[in-house]
C-alpha atoms as a PDB file:
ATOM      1  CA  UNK A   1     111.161  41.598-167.333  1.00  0.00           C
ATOM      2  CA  UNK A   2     107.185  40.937-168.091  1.00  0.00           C
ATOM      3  CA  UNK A   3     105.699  43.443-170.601  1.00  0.00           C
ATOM      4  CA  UNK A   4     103.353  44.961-167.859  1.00  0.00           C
ATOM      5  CA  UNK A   5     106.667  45.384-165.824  1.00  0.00           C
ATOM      6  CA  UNK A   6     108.517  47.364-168.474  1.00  0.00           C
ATOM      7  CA  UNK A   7     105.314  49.644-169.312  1.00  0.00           C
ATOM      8  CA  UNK A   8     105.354  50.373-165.306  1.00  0.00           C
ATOM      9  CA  UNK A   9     108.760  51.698-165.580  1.00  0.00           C
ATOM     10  CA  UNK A  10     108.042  53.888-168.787  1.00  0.00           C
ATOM     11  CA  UNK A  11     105.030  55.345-167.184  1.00  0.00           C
ATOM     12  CA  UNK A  12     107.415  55.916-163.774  1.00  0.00           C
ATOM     13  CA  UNK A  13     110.179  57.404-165.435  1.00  0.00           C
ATOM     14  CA  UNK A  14     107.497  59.801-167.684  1.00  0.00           C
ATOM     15  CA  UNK A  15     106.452  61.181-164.263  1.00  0.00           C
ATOM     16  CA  UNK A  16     107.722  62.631-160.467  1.00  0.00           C
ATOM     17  CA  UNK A  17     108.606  60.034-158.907  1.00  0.00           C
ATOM     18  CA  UNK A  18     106.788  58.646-155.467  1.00  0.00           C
ATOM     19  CA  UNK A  19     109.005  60.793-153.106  1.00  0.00           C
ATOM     20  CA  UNK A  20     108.678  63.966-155.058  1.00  0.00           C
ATOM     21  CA  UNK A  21     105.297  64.021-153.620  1.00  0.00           C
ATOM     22  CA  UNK A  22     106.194  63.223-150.562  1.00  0.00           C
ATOM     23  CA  UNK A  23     107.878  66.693-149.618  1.00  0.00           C
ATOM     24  CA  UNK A  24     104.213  68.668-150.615  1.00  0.00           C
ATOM     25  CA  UNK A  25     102.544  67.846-147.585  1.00  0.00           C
ATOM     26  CA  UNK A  26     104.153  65.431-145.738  1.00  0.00           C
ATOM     27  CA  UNK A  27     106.067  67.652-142.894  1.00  0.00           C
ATOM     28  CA  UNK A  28     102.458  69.286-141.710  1.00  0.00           C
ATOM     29  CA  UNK A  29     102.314  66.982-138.603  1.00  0.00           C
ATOM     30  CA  UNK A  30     104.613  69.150-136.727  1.00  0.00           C
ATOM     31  CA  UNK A  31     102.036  70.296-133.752  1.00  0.00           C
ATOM     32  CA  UNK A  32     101.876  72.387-130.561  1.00  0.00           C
ATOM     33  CA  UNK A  33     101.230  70.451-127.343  1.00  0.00           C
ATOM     34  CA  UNK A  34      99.066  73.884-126.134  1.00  0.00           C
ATOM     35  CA  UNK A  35      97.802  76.020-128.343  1.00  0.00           C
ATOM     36  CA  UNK A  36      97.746  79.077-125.908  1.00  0.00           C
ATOM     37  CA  UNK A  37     101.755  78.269-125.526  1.00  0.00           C
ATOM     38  CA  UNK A  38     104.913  78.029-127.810  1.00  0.00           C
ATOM     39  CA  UNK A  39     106.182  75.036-126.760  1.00  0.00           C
ATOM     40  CA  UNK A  40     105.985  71.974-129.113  1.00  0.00           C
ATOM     41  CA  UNK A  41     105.515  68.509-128.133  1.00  0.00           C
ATOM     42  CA  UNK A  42     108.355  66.519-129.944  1.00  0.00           C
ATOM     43  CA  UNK A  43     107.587  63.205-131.718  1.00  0.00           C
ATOM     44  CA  UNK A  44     108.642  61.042-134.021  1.00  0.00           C
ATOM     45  CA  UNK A  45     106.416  59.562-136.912  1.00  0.00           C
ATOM     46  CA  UNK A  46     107.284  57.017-139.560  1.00  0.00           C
ATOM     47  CA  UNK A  47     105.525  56.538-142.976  1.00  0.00           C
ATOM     48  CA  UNK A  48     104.720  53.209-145.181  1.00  0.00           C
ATOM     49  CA  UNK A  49     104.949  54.590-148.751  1.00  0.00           C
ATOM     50  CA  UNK A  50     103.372  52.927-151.742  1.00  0.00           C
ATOM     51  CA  UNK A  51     103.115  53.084-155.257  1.00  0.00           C
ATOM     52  CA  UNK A  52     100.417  50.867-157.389  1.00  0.00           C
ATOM     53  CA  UNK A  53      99.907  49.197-154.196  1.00  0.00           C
ATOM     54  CA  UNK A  54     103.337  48.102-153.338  1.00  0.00           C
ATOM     55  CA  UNK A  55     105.275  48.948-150.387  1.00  0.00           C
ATOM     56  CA  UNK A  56     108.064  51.131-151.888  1.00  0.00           C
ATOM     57  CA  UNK A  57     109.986  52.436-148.960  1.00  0.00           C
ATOM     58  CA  UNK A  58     109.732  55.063-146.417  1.00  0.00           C
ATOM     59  CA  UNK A  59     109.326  58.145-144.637  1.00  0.00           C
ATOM     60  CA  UNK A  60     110.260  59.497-141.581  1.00  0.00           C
ATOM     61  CA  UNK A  61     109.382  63.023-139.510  1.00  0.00           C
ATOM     62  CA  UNK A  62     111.244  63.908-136.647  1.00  0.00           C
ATOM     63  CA  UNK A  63     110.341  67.017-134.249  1.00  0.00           C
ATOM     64  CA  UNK A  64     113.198  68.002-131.672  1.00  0.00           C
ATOM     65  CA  UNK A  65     113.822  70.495-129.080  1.00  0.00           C
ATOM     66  CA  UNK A  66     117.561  72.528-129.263  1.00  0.00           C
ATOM     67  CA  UNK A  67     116.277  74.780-126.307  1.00  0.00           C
ATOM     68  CA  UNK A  68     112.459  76.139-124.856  1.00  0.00           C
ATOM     69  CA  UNK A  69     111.994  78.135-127.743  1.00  0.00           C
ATOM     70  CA  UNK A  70     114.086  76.557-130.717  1.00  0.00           C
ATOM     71  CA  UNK A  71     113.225  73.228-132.644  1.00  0.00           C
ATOM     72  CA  UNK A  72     114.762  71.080-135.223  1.00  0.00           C
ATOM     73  CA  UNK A  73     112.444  69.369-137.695  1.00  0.00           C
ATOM     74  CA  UNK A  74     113.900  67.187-139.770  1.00  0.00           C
ATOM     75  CA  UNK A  75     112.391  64.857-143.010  1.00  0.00           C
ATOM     76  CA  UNK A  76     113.324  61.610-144.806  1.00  0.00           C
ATOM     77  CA  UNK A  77     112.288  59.595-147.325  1.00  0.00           C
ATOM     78  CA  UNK A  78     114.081  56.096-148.821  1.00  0.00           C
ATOM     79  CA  UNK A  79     112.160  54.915-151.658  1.00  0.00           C
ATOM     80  CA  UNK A  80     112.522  52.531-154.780  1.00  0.00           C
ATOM     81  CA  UNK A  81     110.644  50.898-157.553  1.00  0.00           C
ATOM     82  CA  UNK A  82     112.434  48.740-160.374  1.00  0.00           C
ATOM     83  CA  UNK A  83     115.772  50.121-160.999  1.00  0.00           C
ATOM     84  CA  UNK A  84     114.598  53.964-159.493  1.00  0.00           C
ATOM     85  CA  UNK A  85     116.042  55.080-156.451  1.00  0.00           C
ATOM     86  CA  UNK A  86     115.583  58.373-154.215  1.00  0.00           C
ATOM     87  CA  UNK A  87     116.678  59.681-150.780  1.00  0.00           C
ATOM     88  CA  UNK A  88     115.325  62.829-149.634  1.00  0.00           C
ATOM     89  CA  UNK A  89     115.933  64.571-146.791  1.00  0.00           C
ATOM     90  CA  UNK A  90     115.258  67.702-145.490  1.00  0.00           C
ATOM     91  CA  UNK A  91     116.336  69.254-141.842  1.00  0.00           C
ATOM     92  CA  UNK A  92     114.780  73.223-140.600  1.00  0.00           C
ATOM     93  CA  UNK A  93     115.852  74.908-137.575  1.00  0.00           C
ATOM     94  CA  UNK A  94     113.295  77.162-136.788  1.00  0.00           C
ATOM     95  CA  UNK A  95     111.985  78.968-133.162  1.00  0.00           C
ATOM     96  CA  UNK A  96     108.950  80.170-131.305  1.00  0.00           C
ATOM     97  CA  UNK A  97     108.116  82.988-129.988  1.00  0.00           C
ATOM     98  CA  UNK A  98     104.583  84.088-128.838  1.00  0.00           C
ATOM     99  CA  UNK A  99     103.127  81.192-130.643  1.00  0.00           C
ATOM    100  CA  UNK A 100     104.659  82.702-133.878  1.00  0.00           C
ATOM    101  CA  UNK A 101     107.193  80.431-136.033  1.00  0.00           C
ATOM    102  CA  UNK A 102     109.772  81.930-136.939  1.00  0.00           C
ATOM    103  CA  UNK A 103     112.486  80.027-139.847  1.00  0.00           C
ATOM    104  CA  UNK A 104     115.937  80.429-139.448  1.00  0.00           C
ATOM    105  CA  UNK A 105     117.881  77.863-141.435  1.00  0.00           C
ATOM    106  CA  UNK A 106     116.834  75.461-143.940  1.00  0.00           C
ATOM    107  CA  UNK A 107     118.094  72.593-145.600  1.00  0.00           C
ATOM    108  CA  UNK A 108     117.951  69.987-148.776  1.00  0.00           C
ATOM    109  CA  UNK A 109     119.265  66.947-150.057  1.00  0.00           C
ATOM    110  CA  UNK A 110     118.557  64.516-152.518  1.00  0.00           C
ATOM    111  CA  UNK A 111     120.596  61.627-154.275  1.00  0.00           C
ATOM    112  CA  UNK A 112     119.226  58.620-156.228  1.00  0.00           C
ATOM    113  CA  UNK A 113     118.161  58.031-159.912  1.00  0.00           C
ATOM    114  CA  UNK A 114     118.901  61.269-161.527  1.00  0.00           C
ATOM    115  CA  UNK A 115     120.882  64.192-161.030  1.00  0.00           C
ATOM    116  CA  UNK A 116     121.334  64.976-157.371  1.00  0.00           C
ATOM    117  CA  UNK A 117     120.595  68.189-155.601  1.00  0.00           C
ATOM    118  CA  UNK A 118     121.099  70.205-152.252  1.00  0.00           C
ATOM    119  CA  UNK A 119     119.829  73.461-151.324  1.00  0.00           C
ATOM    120  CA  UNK A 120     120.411  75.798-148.408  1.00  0.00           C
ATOM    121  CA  UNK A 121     118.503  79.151-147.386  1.00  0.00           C
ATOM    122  CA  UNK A 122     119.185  80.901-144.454  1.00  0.00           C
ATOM    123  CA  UNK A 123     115.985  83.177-143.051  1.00  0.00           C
ATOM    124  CA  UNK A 124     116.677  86.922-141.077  1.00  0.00           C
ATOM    125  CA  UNK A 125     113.239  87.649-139.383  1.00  0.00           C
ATOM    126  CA  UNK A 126     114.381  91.004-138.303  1.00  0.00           C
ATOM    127  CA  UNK A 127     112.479  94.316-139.471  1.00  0.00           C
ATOM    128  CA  UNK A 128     113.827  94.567-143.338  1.00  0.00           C
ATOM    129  CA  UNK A 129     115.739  91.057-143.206  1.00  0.00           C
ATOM    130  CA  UNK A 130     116.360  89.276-146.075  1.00  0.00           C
ATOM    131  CA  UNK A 131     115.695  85.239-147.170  1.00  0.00           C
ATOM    132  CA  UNK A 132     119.385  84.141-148.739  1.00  0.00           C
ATOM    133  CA  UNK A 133     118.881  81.228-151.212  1.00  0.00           C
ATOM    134  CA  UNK A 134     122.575  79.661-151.862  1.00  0.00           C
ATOM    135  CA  UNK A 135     123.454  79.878-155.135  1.00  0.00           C
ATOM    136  CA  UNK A 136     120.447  81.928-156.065  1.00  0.00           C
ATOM    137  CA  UNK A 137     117.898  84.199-155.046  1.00  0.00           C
ATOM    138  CA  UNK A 138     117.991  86.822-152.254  1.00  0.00           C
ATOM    139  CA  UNK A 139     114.207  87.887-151.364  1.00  0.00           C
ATOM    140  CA  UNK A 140     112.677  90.397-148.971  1.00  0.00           C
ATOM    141  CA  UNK A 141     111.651  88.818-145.405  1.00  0.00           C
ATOM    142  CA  UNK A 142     107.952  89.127-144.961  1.00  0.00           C
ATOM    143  CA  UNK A 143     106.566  86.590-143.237  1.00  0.00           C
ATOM    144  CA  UNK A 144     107.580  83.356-145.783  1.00  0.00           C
ATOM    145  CA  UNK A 145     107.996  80.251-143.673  1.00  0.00           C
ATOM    146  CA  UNK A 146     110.522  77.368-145.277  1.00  0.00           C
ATOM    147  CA  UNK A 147     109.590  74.474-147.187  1.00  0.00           C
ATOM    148  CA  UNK A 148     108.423  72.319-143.697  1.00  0.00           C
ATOM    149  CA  UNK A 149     107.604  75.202-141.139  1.00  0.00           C
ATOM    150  CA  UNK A 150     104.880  76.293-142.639  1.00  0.00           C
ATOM    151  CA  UNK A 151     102.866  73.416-141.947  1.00  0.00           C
ATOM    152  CA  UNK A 152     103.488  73.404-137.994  1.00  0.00           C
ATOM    153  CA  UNK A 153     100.823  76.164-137.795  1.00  0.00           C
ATOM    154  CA  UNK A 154      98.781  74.166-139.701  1.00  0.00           C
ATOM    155  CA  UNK A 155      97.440  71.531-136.907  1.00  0.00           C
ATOM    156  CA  UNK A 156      96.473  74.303-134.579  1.00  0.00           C
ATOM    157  CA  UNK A 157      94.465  75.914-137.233  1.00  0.00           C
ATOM    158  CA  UNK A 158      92.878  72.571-137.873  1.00  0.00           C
ATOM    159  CA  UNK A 159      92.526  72.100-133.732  1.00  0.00           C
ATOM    160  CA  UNK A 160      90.997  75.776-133.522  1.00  0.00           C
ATOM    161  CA  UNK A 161      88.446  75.288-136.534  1.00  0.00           C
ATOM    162  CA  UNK A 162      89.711  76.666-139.590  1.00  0.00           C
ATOM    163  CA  UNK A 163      88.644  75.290-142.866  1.00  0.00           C
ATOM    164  CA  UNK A 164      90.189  77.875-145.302  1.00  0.00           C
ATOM    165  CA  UNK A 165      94.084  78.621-144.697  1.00  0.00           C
ATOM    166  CA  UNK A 166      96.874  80.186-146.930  1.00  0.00           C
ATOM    167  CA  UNK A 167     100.752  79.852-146.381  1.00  0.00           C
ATOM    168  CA  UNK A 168     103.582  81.624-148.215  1.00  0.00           C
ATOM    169  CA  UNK A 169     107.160  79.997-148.098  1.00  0.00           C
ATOM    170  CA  UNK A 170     110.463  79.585-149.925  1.00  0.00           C
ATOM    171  CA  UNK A 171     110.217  75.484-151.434  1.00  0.00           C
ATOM    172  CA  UNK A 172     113.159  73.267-151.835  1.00  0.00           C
ATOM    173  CA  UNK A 173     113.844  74.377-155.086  1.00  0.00           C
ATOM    174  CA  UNK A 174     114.379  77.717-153.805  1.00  0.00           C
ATOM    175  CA  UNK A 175     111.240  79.727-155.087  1.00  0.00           C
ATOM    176  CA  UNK A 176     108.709  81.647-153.351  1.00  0.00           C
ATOM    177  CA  UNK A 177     105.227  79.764-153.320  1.00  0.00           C
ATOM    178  CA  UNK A 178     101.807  79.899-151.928  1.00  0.00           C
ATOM    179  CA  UNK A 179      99.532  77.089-150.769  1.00  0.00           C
ATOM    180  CA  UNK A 180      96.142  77.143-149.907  1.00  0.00           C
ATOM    181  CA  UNK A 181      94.821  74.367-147.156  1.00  0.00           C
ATOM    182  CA  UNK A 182      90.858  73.127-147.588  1.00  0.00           C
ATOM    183  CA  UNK A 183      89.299  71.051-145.857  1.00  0.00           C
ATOM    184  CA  UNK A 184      87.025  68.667-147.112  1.00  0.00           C
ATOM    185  CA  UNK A 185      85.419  65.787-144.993  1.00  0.00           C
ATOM    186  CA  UNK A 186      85.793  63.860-141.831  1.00  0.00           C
ATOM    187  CA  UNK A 187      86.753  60.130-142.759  1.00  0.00           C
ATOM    188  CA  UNK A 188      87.127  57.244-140.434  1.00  0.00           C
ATOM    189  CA  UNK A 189      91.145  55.862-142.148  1.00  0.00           C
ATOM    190  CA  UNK A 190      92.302  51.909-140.954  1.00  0.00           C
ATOM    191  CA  UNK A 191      96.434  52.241-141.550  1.00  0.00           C
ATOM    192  CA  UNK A 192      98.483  50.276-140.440  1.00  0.00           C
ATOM    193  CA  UNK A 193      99.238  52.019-136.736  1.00  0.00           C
ATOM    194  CA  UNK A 194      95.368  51.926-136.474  1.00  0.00           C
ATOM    195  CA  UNK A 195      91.878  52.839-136.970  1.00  0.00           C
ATOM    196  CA  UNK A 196      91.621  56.577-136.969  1.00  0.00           C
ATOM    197  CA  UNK A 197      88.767  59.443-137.224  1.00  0.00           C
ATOM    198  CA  UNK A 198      90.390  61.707-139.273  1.00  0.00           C
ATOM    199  CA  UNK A 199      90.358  65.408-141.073  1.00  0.00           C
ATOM    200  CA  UNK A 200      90.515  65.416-144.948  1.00  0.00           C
ATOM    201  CA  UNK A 201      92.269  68.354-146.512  1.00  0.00           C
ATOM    202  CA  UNK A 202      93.021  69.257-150.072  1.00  0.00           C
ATOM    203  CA  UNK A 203      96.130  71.153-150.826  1.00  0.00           C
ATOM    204  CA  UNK A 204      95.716  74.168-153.767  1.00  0.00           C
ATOM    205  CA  UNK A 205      98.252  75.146-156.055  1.00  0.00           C
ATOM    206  CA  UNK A 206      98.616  76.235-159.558  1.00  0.00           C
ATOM    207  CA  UNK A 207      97.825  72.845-160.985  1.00  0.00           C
ATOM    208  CA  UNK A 208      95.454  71.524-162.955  1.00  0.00           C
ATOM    209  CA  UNK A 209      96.813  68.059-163.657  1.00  0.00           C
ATOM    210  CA  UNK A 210      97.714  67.508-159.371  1.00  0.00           C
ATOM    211  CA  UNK A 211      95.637  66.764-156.889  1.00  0.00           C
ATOM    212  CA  UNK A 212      96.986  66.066-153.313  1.00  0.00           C
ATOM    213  CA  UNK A 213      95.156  65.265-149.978  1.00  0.00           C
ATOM    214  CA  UNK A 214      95.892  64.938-146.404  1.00  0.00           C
ATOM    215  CA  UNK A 215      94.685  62.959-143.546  1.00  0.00           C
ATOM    216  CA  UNK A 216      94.956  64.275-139.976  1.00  0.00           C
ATOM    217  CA  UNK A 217      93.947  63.084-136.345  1.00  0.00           C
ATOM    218  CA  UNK A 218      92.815  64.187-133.845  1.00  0.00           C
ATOM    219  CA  UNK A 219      93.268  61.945-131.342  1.00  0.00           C
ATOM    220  CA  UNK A 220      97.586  62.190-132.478  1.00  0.00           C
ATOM    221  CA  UNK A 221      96.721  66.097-131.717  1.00  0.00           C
ATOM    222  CA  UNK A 222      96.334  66.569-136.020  1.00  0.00           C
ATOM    223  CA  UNK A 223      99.540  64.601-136.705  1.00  0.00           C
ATOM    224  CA  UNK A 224      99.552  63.533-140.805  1.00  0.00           C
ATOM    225  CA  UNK A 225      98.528  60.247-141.206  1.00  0.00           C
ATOM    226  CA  UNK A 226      98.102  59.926-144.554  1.00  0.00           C
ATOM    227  CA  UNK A 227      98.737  61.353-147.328  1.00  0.00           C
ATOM    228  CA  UNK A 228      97.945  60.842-151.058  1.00  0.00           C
ATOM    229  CA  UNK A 229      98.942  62.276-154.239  1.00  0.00           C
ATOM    230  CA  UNK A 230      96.842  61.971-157.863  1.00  0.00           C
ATOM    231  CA  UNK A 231      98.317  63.288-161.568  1.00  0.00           C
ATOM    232  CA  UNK A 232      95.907  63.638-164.409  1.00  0.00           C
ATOM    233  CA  UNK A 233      93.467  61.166-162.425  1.00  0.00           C
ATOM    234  CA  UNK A 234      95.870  58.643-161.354  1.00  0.00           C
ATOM    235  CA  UNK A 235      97.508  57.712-158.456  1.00  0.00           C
ATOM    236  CA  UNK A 236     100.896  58.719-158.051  1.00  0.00           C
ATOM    237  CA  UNK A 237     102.014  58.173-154.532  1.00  0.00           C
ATOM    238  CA  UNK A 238     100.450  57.038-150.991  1.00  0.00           C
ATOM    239  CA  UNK A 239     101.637  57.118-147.839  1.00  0.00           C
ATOM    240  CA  UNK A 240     100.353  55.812-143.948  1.00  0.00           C
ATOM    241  CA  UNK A 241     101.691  55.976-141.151  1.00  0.00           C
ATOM    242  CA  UNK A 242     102.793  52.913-140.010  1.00  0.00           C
ATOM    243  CA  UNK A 243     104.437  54.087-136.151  1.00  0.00           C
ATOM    244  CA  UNK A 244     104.236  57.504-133.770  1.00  0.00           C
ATOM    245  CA  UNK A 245     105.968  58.098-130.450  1.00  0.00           C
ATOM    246  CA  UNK A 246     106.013  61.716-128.418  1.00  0.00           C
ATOM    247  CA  UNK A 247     109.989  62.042-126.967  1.00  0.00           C
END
C-alpha cells in the first residue's frame, strides 16, 4: 500500500465514516404529491456516494404505500473504502392523517467495520402516549417524529416557502434531538441523473466542527438530490443522485 494510501485510511478510521453522514439528512426526500391532501406519492431514489472523489458505494430511499393513509419508508446505504465496510439500513412505518405525520414504528440496523448495532422504538401518538426505545429510554409523546419522518414535512415546507424550520425526533441512537432546517441559496447542480435548479439548505445542530447541506428540486417535487457533509473544513462525505422513479 502507497504512503498516501495508508495516511487515507488513518485519517478514515480517526473519523465517522462516509455512511454515518448519510443518515443526517439523507431520508428528507420523502414528499406529498398535494399539499392540501395526505396522500404521498411513492418513489424510489438511488444515491452515488463518494468520498475524496471516489465512488464508494450507495444509497437507496424507498417510499411505499401499506394502505391510503399508512406508508413505509425505508433507507439503505452499502459503502466501502480500503478495508472499511458499512451497511445501514433503516425502515419507519408511519401514517397520515389531516396532512399530519404521525410515527408509529421505527427501525435500525447496521453491520460492517466495527461493532454492529440495531435499534427499535415503537411511537403511541395517543393523548399521554409514550415513545418506547428497546433496551433504553421510555419518553413522553409530544409531537417527536423518528429518525426519517421528520423530514417528509420538510419538502412541503420548502414547496410552501419556508426558509426557517425546526424538527424534534428520537435519532437512531435512541436520543431525543432537535434540528433546525435553513435555507441558503438557489444553485443550478449537474449530477449524474441531470442538470437540476435546486434549493440549498443547511442543517443546524450542536456542532461546531460539522457542517452539512442539502440539495432539493423542484422540478422532482423537493426530492434530495444531493447531499454533502464537511468536518473541521473538510469533506467528509458526498452523495448525488444518480436514478428516481414515482411507483
Amino acid at each position: 500500500m502507497s504512503k498516501n494510501s495508508q495516511n487515507r485510511v488513518m485519517q478514515t478510521s480517526k473519523r465517522s465514516y462516509v455512511a454515518a453522514f448519510l443518515l443526517a439528512f439523507v431520508g428528507a426526500s420523502a414528499h406529498a404529491a398535494d399539499t392540501t391532501e395526505s396522500k404521498l406519492q411513492p418513489y424510489e431514489a438511488v444515491y452515488t456516494a463518494y468520498k475524496w472523489g471516489d465512488d464508494v458505494g450507495e444509497a437507496r430511499i424507498k417510499l411505499e404505500a401499506l394502505s391510503n393513509t399508512q406508508y413505509s419508508l425505508t433507507y439503505s446505504s452499502k459503502v466501502s473504502k480500503f478495508f472499511l465496510s458499512d451497511k445501514r439500513y433503516e425502515h419507519s412505518i408511519f401514517k397520515v392523517e389531516d396532512s399530519t405525520v404521525l410515527p408509529i414504528e421505527y427501525h435500525y440496523t447496521r453491520t460492517g467495520t466495527g461493532p454492529d448495532k440495531k435499534l427499535t422504538v415503537n411511537f403511541n401518538t395517543d393523548n399521554g402516549g409514550k415513545i418506547a426505545v428497546e433496551n433504553g429510554e421510555e419518553f413522553v409523546w409530544n409531537g417527536q417524529f423518528d429518525n426519517q419522518i421528520y423530514r417528509v414535512d420538510l419538502a412541503n415546507q420548502l414547496a410552501s416557502g419556508e426558509t426557517n424550520l425546526s424538527y424534534d425526533f428520537v435519532n437512531y441512537r435512541g436520543e431525543l434531538r432537535t434540528y433546525g432546517v435553513e435555507v441558503v441559496a438557489k444553485e443550478s447542480l449537474s449530477l449524474p441523473y441531470g442538470e437540476f435548479e435546486t434549493v440549498k439548505v443547511k442543517l443546524i445542530r450542536d456542532s461546531k466542527t460539522r457542517e452539512t447541506f442539502a440539495w432539493f428540486a423542484p422540478s422532482l417535487n423537493y426530492t434530495l438530490v444531493r447531499l454533502q457533509q464537511f468536518k473541521d473544513g473538510e469533506e467528509q462525505g458526498d452523495i448525488k443522485l444518480k436514478s428516481y422513479a414515482t411507483q
